[in-house]
PDB file of N, CA and C in Angstrom:
ATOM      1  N   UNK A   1      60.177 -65.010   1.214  1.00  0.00           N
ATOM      2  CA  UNK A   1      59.611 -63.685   1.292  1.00  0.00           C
ATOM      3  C   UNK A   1      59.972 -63.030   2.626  1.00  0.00           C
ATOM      4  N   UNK A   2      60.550 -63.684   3.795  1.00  0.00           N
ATOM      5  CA  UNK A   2      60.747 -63.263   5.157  1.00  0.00           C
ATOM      6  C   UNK A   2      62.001 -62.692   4.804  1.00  0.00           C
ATOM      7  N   UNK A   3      62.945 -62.634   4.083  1.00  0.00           N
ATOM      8  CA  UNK A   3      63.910 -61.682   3.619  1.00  0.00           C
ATOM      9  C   UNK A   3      63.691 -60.857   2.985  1.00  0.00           C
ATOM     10  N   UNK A   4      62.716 -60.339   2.289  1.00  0.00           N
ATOM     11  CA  UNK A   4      62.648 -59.219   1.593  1.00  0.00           C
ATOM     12  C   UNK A   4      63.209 -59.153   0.459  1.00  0.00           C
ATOM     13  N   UNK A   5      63.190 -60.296  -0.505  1.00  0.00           N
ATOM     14  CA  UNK A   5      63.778 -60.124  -1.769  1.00  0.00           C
ATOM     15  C   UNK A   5      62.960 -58.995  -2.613  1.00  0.00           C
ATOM     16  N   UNK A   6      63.779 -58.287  -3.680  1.00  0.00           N
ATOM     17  CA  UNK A   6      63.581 -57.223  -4.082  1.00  0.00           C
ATOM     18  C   UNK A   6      62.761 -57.451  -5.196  1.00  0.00           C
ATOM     19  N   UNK A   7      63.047 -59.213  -5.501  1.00  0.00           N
ATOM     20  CA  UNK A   7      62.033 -59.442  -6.515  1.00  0.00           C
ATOM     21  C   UNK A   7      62.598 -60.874  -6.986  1.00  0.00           C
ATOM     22  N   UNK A   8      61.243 -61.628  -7.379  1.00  0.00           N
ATOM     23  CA  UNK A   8      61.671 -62.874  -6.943  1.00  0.00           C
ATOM     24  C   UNK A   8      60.448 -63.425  -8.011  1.00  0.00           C
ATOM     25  N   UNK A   9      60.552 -64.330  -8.549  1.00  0.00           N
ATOM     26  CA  UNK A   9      59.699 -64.754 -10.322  1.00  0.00           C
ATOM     27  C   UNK A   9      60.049 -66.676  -9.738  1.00  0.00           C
ATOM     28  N   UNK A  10      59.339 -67.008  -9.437  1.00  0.00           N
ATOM     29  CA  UNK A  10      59.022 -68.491  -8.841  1.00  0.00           C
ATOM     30  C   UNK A  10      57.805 -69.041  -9.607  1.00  0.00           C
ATOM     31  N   UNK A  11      57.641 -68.725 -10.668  1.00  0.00           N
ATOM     32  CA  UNK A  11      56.474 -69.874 -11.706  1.00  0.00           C
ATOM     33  C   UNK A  11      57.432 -69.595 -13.202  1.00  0.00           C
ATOM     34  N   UNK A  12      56.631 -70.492 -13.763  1.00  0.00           N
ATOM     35  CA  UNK A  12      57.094 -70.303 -15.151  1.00  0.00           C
ATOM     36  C   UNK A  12      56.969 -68.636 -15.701  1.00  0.00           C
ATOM     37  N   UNK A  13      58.028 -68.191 -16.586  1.00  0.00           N
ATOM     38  CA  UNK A  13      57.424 -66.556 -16.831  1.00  0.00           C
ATOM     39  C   UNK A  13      57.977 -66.653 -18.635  1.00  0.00           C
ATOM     40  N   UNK A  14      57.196 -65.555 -19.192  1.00  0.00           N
ATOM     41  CA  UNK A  14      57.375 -65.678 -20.554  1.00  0.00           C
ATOM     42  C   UNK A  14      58.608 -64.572 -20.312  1.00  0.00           C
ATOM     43  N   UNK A  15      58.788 -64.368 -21.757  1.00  0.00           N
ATOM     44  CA  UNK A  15      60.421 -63.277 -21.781  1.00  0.00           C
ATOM     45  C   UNK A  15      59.793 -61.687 -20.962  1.00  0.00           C
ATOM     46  N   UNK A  16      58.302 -61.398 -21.549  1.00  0.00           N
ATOM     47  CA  UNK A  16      58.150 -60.225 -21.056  1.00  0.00           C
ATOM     48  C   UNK A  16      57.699 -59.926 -19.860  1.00  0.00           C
ATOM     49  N   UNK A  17      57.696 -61.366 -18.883  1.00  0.00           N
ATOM     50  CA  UNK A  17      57.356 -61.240 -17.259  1.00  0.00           C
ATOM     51  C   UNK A  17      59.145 -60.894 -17.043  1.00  0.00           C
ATOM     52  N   UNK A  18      59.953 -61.692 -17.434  1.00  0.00           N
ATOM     53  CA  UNK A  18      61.345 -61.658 -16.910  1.00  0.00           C
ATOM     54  C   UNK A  18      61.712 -59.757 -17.072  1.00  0.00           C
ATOM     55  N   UNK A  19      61.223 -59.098 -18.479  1.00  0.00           N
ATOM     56  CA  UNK A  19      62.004 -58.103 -18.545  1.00  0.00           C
ATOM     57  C   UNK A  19      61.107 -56.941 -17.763  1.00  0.00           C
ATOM     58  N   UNK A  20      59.644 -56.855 -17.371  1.00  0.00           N
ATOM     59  CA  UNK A  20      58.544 -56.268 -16.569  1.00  0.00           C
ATOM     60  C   UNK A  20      59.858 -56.611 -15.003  1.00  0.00           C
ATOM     61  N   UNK A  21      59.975 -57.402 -14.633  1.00  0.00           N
ATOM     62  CA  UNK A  21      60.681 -58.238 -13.493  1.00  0.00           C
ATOM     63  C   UNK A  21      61.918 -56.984 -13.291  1.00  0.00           C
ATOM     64  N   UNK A  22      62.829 -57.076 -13.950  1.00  0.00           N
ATOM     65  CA  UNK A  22      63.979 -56.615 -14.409  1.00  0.00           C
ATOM     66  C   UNK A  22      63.885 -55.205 -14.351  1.00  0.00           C
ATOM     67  N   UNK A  23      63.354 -54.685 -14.857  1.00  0.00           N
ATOM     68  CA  UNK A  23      62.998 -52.889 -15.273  1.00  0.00           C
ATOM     69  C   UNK A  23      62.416 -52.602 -13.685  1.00  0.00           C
ATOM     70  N   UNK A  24      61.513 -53.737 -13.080  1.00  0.00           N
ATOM     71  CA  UNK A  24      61.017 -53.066 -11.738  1.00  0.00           C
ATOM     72  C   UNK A  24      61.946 -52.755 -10.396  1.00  0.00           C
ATOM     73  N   UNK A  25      62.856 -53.695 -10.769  1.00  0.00           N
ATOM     74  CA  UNK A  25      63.748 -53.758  -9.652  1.00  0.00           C
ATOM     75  C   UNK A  25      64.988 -52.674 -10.284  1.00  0.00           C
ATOM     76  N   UNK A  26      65.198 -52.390 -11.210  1.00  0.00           N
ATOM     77  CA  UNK A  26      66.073 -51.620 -11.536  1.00  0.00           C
ATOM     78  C   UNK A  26      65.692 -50.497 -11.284  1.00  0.00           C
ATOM     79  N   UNK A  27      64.419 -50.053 -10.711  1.00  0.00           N
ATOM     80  CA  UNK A  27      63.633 -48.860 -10.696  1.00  0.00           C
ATOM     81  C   UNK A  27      63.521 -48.618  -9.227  1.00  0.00           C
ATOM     82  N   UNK A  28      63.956 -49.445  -8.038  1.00  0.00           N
ATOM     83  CA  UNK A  28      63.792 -49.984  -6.547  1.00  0.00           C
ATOM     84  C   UNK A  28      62.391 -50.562  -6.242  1.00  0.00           C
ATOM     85  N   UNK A  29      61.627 -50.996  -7.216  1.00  0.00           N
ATOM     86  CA  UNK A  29      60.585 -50.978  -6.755  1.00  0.00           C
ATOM     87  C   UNK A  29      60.455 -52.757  -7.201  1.00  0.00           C
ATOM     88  N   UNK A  30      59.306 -53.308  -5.413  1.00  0.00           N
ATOM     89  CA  UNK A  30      59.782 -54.607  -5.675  1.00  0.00           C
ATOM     90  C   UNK A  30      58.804 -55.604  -6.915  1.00  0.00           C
ATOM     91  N   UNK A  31      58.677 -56.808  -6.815  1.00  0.00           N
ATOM     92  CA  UNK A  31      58.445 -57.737  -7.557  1.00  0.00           C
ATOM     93  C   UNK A  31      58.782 -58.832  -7.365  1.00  0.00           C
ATOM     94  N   UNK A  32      57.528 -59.216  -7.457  1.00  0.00           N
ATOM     95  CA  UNK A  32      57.364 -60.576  -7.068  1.00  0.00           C
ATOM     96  C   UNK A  32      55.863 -61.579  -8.026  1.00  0.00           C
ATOM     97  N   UNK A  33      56.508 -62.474  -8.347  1.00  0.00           N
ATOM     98  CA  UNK A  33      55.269 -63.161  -9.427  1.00  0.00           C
ATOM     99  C   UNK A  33      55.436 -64.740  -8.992  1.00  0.00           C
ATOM    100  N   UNK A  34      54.324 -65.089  -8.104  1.00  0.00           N
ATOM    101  CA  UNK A  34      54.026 -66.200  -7.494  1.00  0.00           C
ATOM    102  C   UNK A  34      53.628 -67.358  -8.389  1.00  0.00           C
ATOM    103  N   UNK A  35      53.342 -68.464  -8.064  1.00  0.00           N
ATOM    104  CA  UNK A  35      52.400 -69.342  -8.358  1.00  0.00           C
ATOM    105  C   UNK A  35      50.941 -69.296  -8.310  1.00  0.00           C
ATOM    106  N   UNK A  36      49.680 -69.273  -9.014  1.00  0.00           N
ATOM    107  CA  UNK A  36      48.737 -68.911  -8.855  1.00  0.00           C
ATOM    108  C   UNK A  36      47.896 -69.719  -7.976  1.00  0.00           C
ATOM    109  N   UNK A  37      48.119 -69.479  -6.112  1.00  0.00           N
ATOM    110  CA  UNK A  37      47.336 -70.474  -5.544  1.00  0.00           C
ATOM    111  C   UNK A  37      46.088 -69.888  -4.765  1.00  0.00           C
ATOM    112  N   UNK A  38      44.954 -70.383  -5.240  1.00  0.00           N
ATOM    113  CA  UNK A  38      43.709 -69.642  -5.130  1.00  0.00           C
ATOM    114  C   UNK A  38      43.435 -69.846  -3.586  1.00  0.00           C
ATOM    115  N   UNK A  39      43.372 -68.114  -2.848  1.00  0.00           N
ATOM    116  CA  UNK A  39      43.009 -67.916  -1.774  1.00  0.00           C
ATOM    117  C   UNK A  39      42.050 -69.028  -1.328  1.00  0.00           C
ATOM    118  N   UNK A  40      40.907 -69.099  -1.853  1.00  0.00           N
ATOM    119  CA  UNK A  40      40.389 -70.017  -1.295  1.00  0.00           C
ATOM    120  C   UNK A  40      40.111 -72.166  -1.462  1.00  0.00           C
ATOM    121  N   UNK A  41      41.795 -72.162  -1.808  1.00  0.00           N
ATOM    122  CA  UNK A  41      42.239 -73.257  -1.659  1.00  0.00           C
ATOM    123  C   UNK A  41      42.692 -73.897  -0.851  1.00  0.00           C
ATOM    124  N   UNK A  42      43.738 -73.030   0.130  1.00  0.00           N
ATOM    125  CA  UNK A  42      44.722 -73.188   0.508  1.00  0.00           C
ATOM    126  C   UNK A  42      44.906 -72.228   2.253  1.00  0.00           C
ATOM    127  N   UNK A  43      45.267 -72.057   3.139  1.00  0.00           N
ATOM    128  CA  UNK A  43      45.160 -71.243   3.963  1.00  0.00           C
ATOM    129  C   UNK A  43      46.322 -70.959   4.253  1.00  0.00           C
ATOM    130  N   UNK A  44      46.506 -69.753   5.050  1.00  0.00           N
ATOM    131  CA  UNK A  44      47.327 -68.778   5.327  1.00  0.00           C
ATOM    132  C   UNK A  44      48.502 -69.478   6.406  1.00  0.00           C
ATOM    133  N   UNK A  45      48.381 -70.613   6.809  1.00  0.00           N
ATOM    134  CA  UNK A  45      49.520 -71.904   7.509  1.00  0.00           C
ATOM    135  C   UNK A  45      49.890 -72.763   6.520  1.00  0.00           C
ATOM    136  N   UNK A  46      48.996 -73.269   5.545  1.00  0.00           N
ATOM    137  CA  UNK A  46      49.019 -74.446   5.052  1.00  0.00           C
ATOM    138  C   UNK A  46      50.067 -73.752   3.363  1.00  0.00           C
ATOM    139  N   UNK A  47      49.899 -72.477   3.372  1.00  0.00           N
ATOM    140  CA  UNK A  47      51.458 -71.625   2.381  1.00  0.00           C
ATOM    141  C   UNK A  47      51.931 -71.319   2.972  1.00  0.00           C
ATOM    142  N   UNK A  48      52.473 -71.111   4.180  1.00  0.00           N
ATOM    143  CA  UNK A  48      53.370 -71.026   5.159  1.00  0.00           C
ATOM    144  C   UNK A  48      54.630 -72.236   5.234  1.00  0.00           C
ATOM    145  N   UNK A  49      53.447 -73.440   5.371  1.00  0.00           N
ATOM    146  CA  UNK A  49      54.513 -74.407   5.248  1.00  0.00           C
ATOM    147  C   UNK A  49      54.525 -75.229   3.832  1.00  0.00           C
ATOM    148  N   UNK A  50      54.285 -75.121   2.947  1.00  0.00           N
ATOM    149  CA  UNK A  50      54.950 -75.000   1.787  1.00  0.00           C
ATOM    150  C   UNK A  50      55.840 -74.428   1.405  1.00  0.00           C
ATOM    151  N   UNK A  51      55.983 -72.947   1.972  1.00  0.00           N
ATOM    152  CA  UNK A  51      56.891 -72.245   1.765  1.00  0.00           C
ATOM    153  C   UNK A  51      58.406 -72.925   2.168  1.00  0.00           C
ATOM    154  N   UNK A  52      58.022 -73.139   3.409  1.00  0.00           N
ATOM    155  CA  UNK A  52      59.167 -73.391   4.036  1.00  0.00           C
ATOM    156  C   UNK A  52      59.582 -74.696   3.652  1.00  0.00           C
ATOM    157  N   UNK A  53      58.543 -76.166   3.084  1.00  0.00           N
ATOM    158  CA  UNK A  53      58.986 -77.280   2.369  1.00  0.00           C
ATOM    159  C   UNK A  53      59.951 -76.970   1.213  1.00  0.00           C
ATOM    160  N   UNK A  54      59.250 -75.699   0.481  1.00  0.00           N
ATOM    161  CA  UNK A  54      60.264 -75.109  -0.492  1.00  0.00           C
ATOM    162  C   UNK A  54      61.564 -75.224  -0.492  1.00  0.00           C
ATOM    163  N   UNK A  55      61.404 -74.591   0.865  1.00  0.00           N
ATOM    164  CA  UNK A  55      63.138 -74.140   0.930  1.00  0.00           C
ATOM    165  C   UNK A  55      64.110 -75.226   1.749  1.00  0.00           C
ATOM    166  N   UNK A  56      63.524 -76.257   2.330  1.00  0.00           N
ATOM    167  CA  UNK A  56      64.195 -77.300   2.427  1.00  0.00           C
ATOM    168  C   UNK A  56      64.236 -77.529   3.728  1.00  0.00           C
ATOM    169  N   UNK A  57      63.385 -77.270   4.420  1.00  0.00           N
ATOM    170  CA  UNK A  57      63.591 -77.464   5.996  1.00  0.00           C
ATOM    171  C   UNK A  57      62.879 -78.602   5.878  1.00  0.00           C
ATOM    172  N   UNK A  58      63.325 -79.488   7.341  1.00  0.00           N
ATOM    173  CA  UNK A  58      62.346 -80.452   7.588  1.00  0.00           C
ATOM    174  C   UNK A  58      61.124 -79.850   8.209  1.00  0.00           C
ATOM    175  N   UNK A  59      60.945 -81.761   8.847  1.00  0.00           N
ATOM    176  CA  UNK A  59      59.462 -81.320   9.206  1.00  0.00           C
ATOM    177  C   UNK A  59      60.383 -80.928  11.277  1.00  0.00           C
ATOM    178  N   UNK A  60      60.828 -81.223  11.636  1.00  0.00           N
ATOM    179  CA  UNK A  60      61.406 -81.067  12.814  1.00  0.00           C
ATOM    180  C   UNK A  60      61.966 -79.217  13.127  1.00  0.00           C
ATOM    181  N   UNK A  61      62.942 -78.855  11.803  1.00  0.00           N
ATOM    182  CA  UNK A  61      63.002 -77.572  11.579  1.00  0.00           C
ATOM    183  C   UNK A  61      61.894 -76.718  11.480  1.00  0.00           C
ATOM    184  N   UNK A  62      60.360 -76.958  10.782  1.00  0.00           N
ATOM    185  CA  UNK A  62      59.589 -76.297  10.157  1.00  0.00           C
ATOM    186  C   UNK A  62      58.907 -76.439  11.731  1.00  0.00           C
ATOM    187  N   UNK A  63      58.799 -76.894  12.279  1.00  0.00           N
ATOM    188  CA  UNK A  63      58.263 -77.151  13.626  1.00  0.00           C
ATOM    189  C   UNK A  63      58.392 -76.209  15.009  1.00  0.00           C
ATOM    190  N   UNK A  64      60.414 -76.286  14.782  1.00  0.00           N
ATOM    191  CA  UNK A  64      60.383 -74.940  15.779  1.00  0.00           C
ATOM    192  C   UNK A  64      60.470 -74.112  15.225  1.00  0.00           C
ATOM    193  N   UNK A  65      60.356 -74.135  13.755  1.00  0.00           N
ATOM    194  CA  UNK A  65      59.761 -72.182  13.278  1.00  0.00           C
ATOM    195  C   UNK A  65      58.879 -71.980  13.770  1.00  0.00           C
ATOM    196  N   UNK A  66      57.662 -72.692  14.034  1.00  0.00           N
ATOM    197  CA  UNK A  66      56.330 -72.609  13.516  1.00  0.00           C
ATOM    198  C   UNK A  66      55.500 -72.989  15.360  1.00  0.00           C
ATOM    199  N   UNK A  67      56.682 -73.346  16.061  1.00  0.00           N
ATOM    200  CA  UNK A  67      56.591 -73.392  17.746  1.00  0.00           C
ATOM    201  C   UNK A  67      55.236 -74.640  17.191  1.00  0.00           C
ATOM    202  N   UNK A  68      55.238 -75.388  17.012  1.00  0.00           N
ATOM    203  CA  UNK A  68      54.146 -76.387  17.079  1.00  0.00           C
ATOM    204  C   UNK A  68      55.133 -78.389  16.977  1.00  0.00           C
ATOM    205  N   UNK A  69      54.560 -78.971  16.815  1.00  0.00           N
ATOM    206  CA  UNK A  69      55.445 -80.284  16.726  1.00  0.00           C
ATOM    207  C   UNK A  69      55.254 -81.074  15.822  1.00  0.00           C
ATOM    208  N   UNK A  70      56.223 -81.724  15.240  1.00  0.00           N
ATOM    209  CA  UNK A  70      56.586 -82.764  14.101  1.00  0.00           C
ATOM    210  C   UNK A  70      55.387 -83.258  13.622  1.00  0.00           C
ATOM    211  N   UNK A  71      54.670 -83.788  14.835  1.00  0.00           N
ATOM    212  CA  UNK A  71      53.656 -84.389  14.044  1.00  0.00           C
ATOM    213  C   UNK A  71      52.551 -83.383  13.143  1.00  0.00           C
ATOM    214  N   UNK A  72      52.203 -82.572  14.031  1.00  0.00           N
ATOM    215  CA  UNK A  72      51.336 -81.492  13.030  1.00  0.00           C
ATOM    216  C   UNK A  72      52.137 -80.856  11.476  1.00  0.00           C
ATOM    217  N   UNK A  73      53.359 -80.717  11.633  1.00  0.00           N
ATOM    218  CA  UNK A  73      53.595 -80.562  10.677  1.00  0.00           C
ATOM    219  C   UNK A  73      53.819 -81.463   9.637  1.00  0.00           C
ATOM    220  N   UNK A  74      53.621 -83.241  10.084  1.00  0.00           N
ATOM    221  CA  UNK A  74      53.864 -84.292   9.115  1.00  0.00           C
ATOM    222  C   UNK A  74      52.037 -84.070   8.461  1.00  0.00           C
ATOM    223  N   UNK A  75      51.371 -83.816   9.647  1.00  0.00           N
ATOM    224  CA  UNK A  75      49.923 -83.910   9.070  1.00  0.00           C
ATOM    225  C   UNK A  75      49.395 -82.961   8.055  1.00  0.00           C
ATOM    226  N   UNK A  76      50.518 -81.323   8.204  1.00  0.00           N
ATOM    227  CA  UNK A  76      50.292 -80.329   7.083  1.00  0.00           C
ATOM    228  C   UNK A  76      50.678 -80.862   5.827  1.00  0.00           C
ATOM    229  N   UNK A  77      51.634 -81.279   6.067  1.00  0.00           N
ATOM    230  CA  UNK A  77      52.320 -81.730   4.680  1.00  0.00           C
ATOM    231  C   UNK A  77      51.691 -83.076   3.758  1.00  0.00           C
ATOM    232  N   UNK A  78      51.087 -83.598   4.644  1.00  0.00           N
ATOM    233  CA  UNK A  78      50.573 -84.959   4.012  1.00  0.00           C
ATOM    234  C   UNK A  78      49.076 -83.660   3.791  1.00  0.00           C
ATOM    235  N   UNK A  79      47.963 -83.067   4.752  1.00  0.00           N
ATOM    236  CA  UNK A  79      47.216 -82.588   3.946  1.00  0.00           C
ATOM    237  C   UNK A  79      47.357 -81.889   3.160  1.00  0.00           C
ATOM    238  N   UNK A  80      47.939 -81.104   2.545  1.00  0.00           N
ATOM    239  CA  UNK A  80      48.333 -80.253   1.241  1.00  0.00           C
ATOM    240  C   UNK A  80      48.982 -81.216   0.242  1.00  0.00           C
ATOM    241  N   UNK A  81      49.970 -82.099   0.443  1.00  0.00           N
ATOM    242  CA  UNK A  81      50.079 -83.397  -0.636  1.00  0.00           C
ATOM    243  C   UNK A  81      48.468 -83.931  -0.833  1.00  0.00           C
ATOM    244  N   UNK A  82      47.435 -84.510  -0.457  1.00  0.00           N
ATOM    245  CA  UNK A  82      46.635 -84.597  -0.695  1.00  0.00           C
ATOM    246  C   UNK A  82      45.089 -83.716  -1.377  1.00  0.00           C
ATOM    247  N   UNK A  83      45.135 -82.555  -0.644  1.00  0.00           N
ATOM    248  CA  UNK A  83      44.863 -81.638  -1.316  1.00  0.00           C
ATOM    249  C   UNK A  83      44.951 -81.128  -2.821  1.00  0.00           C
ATOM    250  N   UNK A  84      46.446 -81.138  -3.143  1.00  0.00           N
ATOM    251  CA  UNK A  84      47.222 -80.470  -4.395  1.00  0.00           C
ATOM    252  C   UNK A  84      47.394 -81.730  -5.251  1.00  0.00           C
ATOM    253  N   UNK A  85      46.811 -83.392  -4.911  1.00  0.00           N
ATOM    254  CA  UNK A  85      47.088 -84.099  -5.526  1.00  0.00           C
ATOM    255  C   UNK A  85      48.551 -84.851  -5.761  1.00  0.00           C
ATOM    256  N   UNK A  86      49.733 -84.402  -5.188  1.00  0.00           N
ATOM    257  CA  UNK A  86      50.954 -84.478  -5.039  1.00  0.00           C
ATOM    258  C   UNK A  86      51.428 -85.557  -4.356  1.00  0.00           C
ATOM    259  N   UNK A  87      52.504 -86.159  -4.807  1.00  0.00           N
ATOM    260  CA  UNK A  87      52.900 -87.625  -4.392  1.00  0.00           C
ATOM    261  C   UNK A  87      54.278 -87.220  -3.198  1.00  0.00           C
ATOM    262  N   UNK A  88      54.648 -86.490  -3.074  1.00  0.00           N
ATOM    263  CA  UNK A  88      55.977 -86.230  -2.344  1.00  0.00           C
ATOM    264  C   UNK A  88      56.243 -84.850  -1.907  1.00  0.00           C
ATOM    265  N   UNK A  89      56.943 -84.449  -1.151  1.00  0.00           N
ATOM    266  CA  UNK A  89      57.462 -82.770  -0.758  1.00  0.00           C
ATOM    267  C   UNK A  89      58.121 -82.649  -1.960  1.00  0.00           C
ATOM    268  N   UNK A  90      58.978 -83.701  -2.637  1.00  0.00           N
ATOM    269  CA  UNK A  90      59.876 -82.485  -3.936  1.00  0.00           C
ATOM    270  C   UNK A  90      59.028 -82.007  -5.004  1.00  0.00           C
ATOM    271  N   UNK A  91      57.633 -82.735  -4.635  1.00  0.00           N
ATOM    272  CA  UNK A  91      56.827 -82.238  -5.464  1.00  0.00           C
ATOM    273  C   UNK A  91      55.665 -81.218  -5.198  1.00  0.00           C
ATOM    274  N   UNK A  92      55.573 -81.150  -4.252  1.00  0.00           N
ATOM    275  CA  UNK A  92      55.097 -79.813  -3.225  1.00  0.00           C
ATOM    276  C   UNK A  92      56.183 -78.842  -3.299  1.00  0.00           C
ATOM    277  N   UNK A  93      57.292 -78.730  -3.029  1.00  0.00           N
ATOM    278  CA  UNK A  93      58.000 -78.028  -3.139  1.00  0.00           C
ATOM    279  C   UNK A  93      58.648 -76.998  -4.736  1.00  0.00           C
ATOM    280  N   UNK A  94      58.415 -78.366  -5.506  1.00  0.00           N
ATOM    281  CA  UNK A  94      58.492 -77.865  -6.963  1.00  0.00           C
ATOM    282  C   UNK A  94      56.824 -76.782  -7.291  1.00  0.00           C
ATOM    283  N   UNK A  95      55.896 -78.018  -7.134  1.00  0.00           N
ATOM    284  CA  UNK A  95      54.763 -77.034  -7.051  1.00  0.00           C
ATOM    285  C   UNK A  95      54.994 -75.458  -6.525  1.00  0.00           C
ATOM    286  N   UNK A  96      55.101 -75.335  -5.736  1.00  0.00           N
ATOM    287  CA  UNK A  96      54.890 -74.038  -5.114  1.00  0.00           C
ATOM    288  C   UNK A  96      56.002 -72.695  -5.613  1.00  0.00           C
ATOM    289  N   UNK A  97      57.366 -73.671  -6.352  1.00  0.00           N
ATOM    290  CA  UNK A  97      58.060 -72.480  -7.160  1.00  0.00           C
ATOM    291  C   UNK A  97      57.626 -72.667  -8.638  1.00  0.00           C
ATOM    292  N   UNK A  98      56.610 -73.628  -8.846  1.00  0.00           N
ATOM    293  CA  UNK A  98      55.668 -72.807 -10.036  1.00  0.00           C
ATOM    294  C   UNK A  98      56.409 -73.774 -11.299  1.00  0.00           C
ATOM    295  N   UNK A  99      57.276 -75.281 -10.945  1.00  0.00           N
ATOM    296  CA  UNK A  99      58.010 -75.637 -11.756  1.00  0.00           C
ATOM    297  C   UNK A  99      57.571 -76.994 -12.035  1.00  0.00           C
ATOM    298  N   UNK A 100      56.263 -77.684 -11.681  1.00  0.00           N
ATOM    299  CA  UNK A 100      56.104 -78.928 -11.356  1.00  0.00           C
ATOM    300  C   UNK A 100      55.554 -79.301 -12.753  1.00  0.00           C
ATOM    301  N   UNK A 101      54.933 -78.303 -13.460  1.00  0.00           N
ATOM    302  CA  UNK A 101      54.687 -78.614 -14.813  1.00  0.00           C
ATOM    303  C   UNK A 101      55.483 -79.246 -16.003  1.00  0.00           C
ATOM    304  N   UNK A 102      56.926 -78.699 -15.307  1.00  0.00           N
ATOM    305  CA  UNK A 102      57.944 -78.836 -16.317  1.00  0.00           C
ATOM    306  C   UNK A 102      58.707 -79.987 -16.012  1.00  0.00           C
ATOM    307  N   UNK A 103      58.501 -80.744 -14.788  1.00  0.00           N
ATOM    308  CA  UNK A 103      58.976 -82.078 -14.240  1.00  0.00           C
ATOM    309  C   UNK A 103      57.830 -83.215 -14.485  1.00  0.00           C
ATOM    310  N   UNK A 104      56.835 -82.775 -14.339  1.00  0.00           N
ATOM    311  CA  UNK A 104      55.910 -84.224 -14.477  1.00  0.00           C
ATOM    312  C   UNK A 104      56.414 -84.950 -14.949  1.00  0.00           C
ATOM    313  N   UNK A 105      57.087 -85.033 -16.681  1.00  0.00           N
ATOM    314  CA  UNK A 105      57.485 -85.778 -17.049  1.00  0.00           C
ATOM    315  C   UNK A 105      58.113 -86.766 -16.988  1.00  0.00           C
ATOM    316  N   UNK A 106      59.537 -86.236 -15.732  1.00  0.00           N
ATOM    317  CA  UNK A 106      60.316 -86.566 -15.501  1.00  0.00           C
ATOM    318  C   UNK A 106      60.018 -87.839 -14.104  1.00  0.00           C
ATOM    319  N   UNK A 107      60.200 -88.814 -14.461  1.00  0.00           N
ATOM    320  CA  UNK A 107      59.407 -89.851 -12.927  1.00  0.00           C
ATOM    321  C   UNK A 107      60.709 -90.201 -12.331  1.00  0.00           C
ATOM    322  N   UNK A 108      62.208 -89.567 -12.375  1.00  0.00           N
ATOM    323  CA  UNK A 108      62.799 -89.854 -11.143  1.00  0.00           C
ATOM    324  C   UNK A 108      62.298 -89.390  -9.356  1.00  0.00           C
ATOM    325  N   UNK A 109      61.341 -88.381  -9.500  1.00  0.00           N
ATOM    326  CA  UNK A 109      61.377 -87.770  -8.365  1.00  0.00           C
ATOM    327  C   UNK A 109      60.621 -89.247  -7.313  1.00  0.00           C
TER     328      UNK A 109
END
């Protein structure tokens, strides 16, 4: 979201979220359809660095984004794995683009 995508669909979406999606951005106007993570679950650091688990930084990278050190960020990540019930970052990370439903199945991760 720190780039400004014009529109960006990161959970599962039926055909008529994709074409709502589509028509908005064709119109300049943006869009964006998250994962549903309840404000008062989660705090305004602790989706911060999910976000950024998302996208593949470590915990060393996510650190000097975030001007704080490795270890606090090993401790975010292990509390939100615990929190969200989650066994791993690829699964925090899947979580949070809204896709972890569609992997459970799958137990290579």
């Amino acid at each position: 979201m720190d780039l400004q995508p014009e529109g960006i669909l990161a959970t599962s979406a039926n055909p008529e979220d994709i074409l709502r999606g589509l028509q908005a951005v064709a119109q300049d106007q943006p869009f964006h359809k998250l994962p549903p993570l309840g404000p008062e679950i989660l705090t305004v650091r602790e989706r911060q660095v999910m976000r950024l688990v998302a996208l593949g930084l470590s915990d060393a990278e996510i650190a000097r984004r975030l001007s704080v050190s490795k270890r606090t960020v090993y401790n975010w990540v292990s509390s939100l794995q615990d929190k969200l019930g989650l066994e791993n970052r690829v699964e925090l990370a899947l979580y949070y683009l809204g896709l972890l439903p569609h992997c459970r199945g799958w137990r290579g991760m």
